[in-house]
Protein backbone atom coordinates (compact mmCIF):
# COMPACT_ATOMS: atom_id res chain seq x y z
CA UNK A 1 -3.01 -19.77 29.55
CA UNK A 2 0.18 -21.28 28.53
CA UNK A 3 1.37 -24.75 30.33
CA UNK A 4 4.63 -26.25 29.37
CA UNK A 5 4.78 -30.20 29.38
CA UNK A 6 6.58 -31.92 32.46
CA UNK A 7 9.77 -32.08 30.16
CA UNK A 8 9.89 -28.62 28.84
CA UNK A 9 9.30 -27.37 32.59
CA UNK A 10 12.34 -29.48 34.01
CA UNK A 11 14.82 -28.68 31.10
CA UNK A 12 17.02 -25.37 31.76
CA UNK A 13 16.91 -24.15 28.18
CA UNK A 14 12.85 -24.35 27.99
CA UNK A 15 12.79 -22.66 31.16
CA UNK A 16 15.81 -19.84 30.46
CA UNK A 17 13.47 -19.28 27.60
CA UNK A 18 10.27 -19.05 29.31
CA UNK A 19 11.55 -16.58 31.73
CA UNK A 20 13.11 -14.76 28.68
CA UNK A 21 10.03 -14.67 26.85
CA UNK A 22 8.41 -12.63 29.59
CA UNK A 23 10.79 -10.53 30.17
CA UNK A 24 10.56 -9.45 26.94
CA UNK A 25 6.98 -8.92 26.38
CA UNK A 26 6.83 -7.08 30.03
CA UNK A 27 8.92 -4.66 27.81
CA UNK A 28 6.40 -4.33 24.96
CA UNK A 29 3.03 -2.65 25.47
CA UNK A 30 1.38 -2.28 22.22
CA UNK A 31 -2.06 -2.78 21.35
CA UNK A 32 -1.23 -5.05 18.35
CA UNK A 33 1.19 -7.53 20.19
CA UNK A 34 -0.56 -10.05 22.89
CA UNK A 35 0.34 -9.13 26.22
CA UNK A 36 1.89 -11.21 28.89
CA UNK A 37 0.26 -10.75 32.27
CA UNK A 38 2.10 -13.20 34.72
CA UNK A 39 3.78 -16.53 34.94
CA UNK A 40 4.50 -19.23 37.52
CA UNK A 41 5.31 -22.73 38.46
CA UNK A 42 2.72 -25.00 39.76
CA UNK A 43 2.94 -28.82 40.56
CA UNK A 44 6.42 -28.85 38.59
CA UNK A 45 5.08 -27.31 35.46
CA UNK A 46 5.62 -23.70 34.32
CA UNK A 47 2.36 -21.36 33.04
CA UNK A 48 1.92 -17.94 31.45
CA UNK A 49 -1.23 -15.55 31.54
CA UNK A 50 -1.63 -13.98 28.28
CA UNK A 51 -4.52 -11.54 26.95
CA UNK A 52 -7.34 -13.32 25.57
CA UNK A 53 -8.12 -12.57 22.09
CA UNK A 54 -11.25 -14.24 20.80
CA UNK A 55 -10.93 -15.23 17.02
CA UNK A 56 -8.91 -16.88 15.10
CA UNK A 57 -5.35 -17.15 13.61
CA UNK A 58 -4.33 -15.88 10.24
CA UNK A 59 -2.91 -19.21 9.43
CA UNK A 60 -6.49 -20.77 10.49
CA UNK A 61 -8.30 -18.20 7.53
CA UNK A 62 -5.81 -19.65 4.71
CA UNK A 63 -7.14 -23.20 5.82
CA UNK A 64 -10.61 -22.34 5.52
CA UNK A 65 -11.36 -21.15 2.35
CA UNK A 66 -15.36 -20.75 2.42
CA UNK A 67 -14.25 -18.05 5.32
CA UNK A 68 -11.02 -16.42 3.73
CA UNK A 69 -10.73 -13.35 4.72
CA UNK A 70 -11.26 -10.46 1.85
CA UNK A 71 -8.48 -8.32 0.83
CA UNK A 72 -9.62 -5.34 3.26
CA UNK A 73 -9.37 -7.67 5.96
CA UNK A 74 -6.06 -9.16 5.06
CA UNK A 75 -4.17 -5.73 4.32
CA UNK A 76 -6.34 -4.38 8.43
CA UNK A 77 -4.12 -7.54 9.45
CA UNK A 78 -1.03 -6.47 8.01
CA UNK A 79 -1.04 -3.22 8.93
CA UNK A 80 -1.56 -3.73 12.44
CA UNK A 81 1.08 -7.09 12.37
CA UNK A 82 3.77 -4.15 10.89
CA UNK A 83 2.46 -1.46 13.34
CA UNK A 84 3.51 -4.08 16.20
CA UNK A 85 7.31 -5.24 14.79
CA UNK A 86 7.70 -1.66 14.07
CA UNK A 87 7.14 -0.53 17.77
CA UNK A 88 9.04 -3.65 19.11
CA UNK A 89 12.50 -3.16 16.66
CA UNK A 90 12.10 0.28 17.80
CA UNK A 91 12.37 -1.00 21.80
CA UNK A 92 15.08 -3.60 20.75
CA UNK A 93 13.35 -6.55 19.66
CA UNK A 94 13.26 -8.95 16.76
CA UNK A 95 10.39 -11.37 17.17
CA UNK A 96 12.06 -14.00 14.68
CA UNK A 97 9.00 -16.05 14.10
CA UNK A 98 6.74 -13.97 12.45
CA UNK A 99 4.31 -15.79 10.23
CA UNK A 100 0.51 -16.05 10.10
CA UNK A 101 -0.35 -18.76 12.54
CA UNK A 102 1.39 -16.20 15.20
CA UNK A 103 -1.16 -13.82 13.96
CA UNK A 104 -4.14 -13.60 16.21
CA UNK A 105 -7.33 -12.10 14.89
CA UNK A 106 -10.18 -11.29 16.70
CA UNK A 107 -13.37 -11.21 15.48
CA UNK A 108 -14.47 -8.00 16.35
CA UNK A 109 -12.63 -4.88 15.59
CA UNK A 110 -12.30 -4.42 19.69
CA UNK A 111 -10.39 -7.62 19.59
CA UNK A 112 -8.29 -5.87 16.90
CA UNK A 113 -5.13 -8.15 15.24
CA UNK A 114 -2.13 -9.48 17.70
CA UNK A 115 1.43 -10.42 17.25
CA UNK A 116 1.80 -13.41 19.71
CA UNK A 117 4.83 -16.07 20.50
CA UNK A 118 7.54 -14.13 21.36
CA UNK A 119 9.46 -17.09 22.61
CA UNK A 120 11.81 -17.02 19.94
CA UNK A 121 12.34 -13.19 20.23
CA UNK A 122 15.74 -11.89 20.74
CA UNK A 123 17.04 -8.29 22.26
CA UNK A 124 18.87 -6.70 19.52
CA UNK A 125 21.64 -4.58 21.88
CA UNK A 126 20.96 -6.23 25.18
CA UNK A 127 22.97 -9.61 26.31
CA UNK A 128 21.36 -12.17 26.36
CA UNK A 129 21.08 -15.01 29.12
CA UNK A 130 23.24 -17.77 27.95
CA UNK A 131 20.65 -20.83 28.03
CA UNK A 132 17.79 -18.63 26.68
CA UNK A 133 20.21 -18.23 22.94
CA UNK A 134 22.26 -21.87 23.18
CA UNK A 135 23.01 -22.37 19.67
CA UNK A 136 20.36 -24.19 18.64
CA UNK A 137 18.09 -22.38 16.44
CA UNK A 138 14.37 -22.63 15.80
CA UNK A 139 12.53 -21.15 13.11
CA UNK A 140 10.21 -21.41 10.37
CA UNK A 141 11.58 -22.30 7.28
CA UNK A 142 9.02 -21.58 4.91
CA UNK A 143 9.20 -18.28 6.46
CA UNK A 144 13.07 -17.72 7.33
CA UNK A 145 15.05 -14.79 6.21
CA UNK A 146 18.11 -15.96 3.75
CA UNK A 147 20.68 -14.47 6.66
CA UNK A 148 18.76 -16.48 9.22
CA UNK A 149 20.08 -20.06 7.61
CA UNK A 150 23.33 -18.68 6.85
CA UNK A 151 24.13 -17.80 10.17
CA UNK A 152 21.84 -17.04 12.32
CA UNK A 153 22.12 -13.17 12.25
CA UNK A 154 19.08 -11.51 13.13
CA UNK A 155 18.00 -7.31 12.46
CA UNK A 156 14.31 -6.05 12.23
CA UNK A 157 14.93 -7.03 8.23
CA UNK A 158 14.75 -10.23 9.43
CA UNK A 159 11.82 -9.77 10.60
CA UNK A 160 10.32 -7.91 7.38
CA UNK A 161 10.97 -10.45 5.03
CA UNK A 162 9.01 -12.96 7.17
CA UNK A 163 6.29 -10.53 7.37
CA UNK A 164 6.43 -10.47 3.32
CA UNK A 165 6.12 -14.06 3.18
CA UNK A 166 3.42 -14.05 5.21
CA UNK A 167 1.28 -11.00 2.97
CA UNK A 168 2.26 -13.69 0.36
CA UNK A 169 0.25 -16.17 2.11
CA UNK A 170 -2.15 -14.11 2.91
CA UNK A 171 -2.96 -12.66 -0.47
CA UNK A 172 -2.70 -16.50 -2.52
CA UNK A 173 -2.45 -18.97 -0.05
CA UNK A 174 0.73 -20.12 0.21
CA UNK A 175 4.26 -19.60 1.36
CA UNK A 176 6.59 -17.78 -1.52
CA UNK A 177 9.42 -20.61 -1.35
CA UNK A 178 7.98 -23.83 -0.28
CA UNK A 179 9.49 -26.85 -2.42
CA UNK A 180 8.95 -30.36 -1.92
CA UNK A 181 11.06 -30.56 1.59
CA UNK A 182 12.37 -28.50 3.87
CA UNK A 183 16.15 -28.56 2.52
CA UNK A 184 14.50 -27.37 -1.00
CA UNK A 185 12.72 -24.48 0.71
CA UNK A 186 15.50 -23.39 2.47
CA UNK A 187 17.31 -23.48 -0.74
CA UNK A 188 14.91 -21.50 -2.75
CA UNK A 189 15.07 -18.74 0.06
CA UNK A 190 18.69 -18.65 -0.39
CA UNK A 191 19.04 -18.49 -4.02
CA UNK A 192 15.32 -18.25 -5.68
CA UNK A 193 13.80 -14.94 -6.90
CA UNK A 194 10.22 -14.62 -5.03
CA UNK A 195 7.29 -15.17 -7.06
CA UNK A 196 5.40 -12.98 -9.09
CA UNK A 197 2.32 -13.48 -7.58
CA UNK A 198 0.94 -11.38 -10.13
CA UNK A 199 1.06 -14.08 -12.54
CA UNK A 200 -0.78 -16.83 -10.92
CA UNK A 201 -3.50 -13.67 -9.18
CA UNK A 202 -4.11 -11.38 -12.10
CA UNK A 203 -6.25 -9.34 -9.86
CA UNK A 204 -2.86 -8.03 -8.20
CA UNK A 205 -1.47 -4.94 -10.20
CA UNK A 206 2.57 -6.16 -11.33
CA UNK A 207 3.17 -3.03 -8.55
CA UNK A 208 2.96 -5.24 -5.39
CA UNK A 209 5.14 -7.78 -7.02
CA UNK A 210 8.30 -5.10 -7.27
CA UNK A 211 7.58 -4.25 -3.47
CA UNK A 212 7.49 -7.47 -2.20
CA UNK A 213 10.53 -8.48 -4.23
CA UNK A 214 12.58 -5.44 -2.14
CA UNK A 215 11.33 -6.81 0.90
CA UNK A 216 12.50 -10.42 0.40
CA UNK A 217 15.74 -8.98 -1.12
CA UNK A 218 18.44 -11.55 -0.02
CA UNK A 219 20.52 -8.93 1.22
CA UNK A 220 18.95 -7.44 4.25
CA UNK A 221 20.70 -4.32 3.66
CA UNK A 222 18.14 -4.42 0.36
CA UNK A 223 15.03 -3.82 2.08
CA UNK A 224 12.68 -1.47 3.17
CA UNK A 225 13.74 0.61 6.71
CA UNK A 226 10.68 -0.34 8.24
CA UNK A 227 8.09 -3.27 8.14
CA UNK A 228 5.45 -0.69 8.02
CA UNK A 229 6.59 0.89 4.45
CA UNK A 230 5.98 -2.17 2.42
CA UNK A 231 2.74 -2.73 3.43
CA UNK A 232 1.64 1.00 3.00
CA UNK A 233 2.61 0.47 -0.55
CA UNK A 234 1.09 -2.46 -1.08
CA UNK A 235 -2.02 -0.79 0.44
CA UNK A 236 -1.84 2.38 -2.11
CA UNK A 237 -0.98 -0.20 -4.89
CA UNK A 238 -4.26 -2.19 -4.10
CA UNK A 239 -6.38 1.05 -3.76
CA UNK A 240 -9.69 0.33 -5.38
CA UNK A 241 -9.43 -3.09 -5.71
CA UNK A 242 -12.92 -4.60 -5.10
CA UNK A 243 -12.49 -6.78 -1.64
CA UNK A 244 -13.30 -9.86 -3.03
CA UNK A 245 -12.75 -13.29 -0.90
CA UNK A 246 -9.41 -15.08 -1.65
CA UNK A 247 -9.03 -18.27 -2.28
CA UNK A 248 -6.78 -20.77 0.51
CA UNK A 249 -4.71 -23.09 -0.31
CA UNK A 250 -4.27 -25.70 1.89
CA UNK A 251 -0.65 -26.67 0.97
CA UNK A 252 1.06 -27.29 4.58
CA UNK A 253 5.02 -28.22 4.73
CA UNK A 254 5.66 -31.30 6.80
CA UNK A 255 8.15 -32.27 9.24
CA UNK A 256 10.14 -30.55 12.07
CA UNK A 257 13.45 -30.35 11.74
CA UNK A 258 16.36 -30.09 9.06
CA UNK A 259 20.22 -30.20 8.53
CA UNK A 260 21.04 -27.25 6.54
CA UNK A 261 24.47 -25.64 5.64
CA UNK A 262 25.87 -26.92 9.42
CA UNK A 263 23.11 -24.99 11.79
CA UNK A 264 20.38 -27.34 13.04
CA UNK A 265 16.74 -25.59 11.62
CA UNK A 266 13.49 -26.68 13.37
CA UNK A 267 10.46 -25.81 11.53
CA UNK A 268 7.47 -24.53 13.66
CA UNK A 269 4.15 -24.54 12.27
């Protein structure tokens, strides 16, 4: 279940977005993104069914290093994350906060791995109800696509490059950009070259680096045509690498929201 606050529920953008988040996910049935089942007002507060996936978060396995997930499990997550952007950018939807604490993991295989929080999701041809977009836009910066600060332009490359970040996390346990604030990180996503990971985890063949840098290519244009390619290739690229555990780091960005360039950037954790 999912209860707004007494605030959220009264204020016509929460609930324009509420609404909108349901419509959209009664538009997406996929086994690797969290279904929606109903919502409702009661006693002045709005509420959401969702599926129940028992587990954790991928977010939740980089803070707990003694239970870090190995690299098989991290590139089963991936795959199924991609397999569930791919199938909503193909019905018209950019989920525009994807990163790994909106990664549900269950801990059986039934459970399987979940895209969740769609509340942020936008129709890519569709109009949109006015309240549900106002111009204020939310989104994770450590996460946040170069052509999301600029301007707030959104295409299922948007979406990639978040998911990119995120394998980054995954695979060393931490964010590709974060700096000392959040102004510095959005910086370094505008004008920084990603990381070569392969540096710093000399386990990872120089290979993955070169995809990942395509799929955090500033120009979205740049990347890969689906979110599913890059991780395929990482995948092959990884191919007989023994699944050892990874280690977390437990590096977290703090604060909520930031100035940056003119638009008005919230960062979600």
């Amino acid at each position: 279940m999912k209860v707004l606050g007494p605030n959220d529920s009264r204020s016509p953008i929460a609930r324009a977005r509420f609404v909108h988040e349901f419509d959209i996910l009664s538009a997406l049935r996929h086994p690797d993104i969290v279904r929606m089942y109903d919502h409702g007002e009661f006693g002045g507060r709005l509420w959401s069914a969702h599926e129940y996936v028992p587990g954790t978060t991928g977010s939740a396995l980089v803070r707990m290093p003694h239970q870090y997930p190995n690299l098989r499990r991290v590139l089963h997550m991936l795959t199924h994350v991609a397999a569930g952007l791919d199938f909503a950018h193909a019905h018209d939807v950019v989920h525009l906060d994807v990163k790994p604490s909106n990664v549900l993991v269950g801990t059986t295989d039934a459970a399987g791995v979940k895209i969740s929080d769609f509340d942020q999701a936008r129709w890519l041809h569709r109009p949109e109800p006015a309240l549900a977009t106002d111009g204020f836009v939310v989104v994770s910066v450590p996460y946040a696509a170069p052509e999301l600060l600029r301007a707030g332009a959104v295409s299922p490359a948007t979406d990639q490059y978040a998911l990119a970040c995120s394998a980054i996390e995954l695979l060393t346990g931490r964010p590709p950009f974060v700096r000392a604030n959040l102004n510095a990180t959005a910086t370094a996503h505008l004008h920084d070259p990603p990381p070569e990971i392969s540096a710093t985890r000399h386990w990872i063949p120089p290979e993955v680096d070169t995809i990942l840098q395509r799929a955090l290519a500033k120009d979205p244009g740049a990347r890969y045509d689906s979110c599913g390619e890059p991780i395929r290739l990482i995948a092959e690229a990884l191919r007989g690498i023994d699944p050892r555990p990874l280690a977390g780091l437990r590096n977290r960005l703090n604060g909520r929201f930031v100035r940056f360039g003119g638009l008005t950037v919230g960062s979600r954790r």
